[in-house]
N, C-alpha and C. Protein backbone atom coordinates (compact mmCIF):
# COMPACT_ATOMS: atom_id res chain seq x y z
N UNK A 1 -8.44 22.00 28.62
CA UNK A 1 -7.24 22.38 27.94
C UNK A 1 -7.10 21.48 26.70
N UNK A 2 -6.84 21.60 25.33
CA UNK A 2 -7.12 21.24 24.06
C UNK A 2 -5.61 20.85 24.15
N UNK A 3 -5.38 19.50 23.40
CA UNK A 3 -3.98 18.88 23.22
C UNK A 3 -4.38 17.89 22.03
N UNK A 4 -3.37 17.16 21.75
CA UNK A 4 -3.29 16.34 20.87
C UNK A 4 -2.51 14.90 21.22
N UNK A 5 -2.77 13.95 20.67
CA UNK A 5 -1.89 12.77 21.42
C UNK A 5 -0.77 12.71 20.51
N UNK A 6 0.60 12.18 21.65
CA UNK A 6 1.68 12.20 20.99
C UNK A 6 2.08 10.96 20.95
N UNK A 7 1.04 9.94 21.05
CA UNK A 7 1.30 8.26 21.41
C UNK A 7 0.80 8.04 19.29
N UNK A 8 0.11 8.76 18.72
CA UNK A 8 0.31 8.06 17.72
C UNK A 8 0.71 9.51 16.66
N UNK A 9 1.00 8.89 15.05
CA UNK A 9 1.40 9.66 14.06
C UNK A 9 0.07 11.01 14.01
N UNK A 10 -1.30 10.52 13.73
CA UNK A 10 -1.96 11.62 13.21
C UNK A 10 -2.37 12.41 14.27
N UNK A 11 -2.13 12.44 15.89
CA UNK A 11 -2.48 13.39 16.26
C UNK A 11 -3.34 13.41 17.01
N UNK A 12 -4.51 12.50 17.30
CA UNK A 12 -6.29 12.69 17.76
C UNK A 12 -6.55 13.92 19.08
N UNK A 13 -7.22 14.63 18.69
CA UNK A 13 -7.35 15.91 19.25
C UNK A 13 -8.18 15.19 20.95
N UNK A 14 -7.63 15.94 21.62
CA UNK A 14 -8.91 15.48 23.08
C UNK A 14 -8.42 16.88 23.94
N UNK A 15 -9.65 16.86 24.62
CA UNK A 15 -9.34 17.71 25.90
C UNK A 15 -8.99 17.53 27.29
N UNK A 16 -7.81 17.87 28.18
CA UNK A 16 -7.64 17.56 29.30
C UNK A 16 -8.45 18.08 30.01
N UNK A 17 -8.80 17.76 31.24
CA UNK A 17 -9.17 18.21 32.56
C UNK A 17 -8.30 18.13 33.61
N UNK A 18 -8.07 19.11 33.80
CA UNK A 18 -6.96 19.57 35.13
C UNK A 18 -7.60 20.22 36.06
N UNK A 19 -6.96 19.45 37.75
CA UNK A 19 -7.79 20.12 38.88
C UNK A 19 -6.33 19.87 39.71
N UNK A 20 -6.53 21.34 39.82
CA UNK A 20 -5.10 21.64 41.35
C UNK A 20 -4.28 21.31 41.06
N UNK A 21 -3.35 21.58 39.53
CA UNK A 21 -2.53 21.16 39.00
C UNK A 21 -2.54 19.85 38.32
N UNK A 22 -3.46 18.66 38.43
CA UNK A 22 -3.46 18.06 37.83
C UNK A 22 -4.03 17.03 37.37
N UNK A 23 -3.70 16.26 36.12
CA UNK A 23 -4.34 15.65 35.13
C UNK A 23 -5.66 14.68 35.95
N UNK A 24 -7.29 14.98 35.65
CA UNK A 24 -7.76 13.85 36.30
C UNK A 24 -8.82 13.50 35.69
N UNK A 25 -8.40 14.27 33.85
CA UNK A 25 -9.56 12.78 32.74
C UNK A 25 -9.27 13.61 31.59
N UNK A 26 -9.65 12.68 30.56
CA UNK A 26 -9.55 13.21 29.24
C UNK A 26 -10.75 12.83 28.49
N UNK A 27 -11.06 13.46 27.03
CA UNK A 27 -12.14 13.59 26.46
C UNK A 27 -11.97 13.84 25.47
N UNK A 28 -12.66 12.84 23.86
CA UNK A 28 -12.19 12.76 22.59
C UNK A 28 -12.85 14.00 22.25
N UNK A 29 -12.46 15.17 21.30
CA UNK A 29 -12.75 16.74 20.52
C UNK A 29 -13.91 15.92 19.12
N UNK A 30 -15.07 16.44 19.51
CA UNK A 30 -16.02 15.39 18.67
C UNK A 30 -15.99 16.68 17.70
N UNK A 31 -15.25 17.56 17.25
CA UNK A 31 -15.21 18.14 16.39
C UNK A 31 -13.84 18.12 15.53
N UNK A 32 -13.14 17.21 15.63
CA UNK A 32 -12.05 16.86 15.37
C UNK A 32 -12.18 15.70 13.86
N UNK A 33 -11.63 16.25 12.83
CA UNK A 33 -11.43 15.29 11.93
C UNK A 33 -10.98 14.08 11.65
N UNK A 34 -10.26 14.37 12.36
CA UNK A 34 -9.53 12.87 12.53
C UNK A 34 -10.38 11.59 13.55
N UNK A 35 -10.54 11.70 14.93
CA UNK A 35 -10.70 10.89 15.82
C UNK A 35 -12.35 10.82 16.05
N UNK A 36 -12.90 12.33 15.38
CA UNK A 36 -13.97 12.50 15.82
C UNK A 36 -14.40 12.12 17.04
N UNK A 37 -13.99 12.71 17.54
CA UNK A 37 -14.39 12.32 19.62
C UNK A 37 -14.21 10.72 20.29
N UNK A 38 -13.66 10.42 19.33
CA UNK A 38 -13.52 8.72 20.17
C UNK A 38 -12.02 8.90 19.94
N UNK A 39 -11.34 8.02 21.25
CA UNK A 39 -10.46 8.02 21.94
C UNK A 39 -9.88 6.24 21.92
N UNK A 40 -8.85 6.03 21.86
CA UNK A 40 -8.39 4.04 21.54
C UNK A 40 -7.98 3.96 23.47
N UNK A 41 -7.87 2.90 23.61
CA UNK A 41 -7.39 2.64 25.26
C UNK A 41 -6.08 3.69 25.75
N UNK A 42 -4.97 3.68 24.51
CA UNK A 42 -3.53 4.50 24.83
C UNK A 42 -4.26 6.09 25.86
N UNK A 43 -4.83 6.57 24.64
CA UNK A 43 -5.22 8.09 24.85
C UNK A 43 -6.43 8.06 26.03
N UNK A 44 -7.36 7.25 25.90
CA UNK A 44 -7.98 7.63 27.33
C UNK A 44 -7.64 7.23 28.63
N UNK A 45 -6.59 6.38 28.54
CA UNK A 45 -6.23 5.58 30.09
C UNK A 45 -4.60 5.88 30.05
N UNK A 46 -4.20 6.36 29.32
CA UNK A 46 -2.33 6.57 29.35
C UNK A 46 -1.92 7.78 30.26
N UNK A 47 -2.67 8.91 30.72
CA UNK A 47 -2.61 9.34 31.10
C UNK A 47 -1.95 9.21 32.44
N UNK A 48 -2.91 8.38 33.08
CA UNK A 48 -3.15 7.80 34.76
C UNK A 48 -1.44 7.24 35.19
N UNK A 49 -0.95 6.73 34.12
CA UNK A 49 0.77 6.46 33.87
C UNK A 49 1.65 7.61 34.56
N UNK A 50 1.09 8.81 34.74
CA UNK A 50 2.00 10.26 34.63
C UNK A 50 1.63 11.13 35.43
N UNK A 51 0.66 10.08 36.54
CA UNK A 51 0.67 10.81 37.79
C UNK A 51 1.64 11.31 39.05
């Protein structure tokens, strides 16, 4: 599922992975202008917060 982070201003594109309702990893969009597929600690581990 394609999202965007709302932890900073520009956005960095990543994809969720959802199983049985829910969140259990994320993954930087290496086609993405901005972040180009890399991900800072917030966006790949902030998640696990919102279980």
């Amino acid at each position: 599922m394609p999202s965007a982070s709302v932890l900073h201003s520009n956005g960095d594109a990543f994809d969720i992975a959802v199983k049985r309702g829910h969140i259990v990893g994320v993954r930087g969009c290496a086609g993405d202008r901005i972040n180009r597929g890399r991900l800072d600690p917030k966006d790949l581990f902030g998640w696990r917060g919102h279980r």
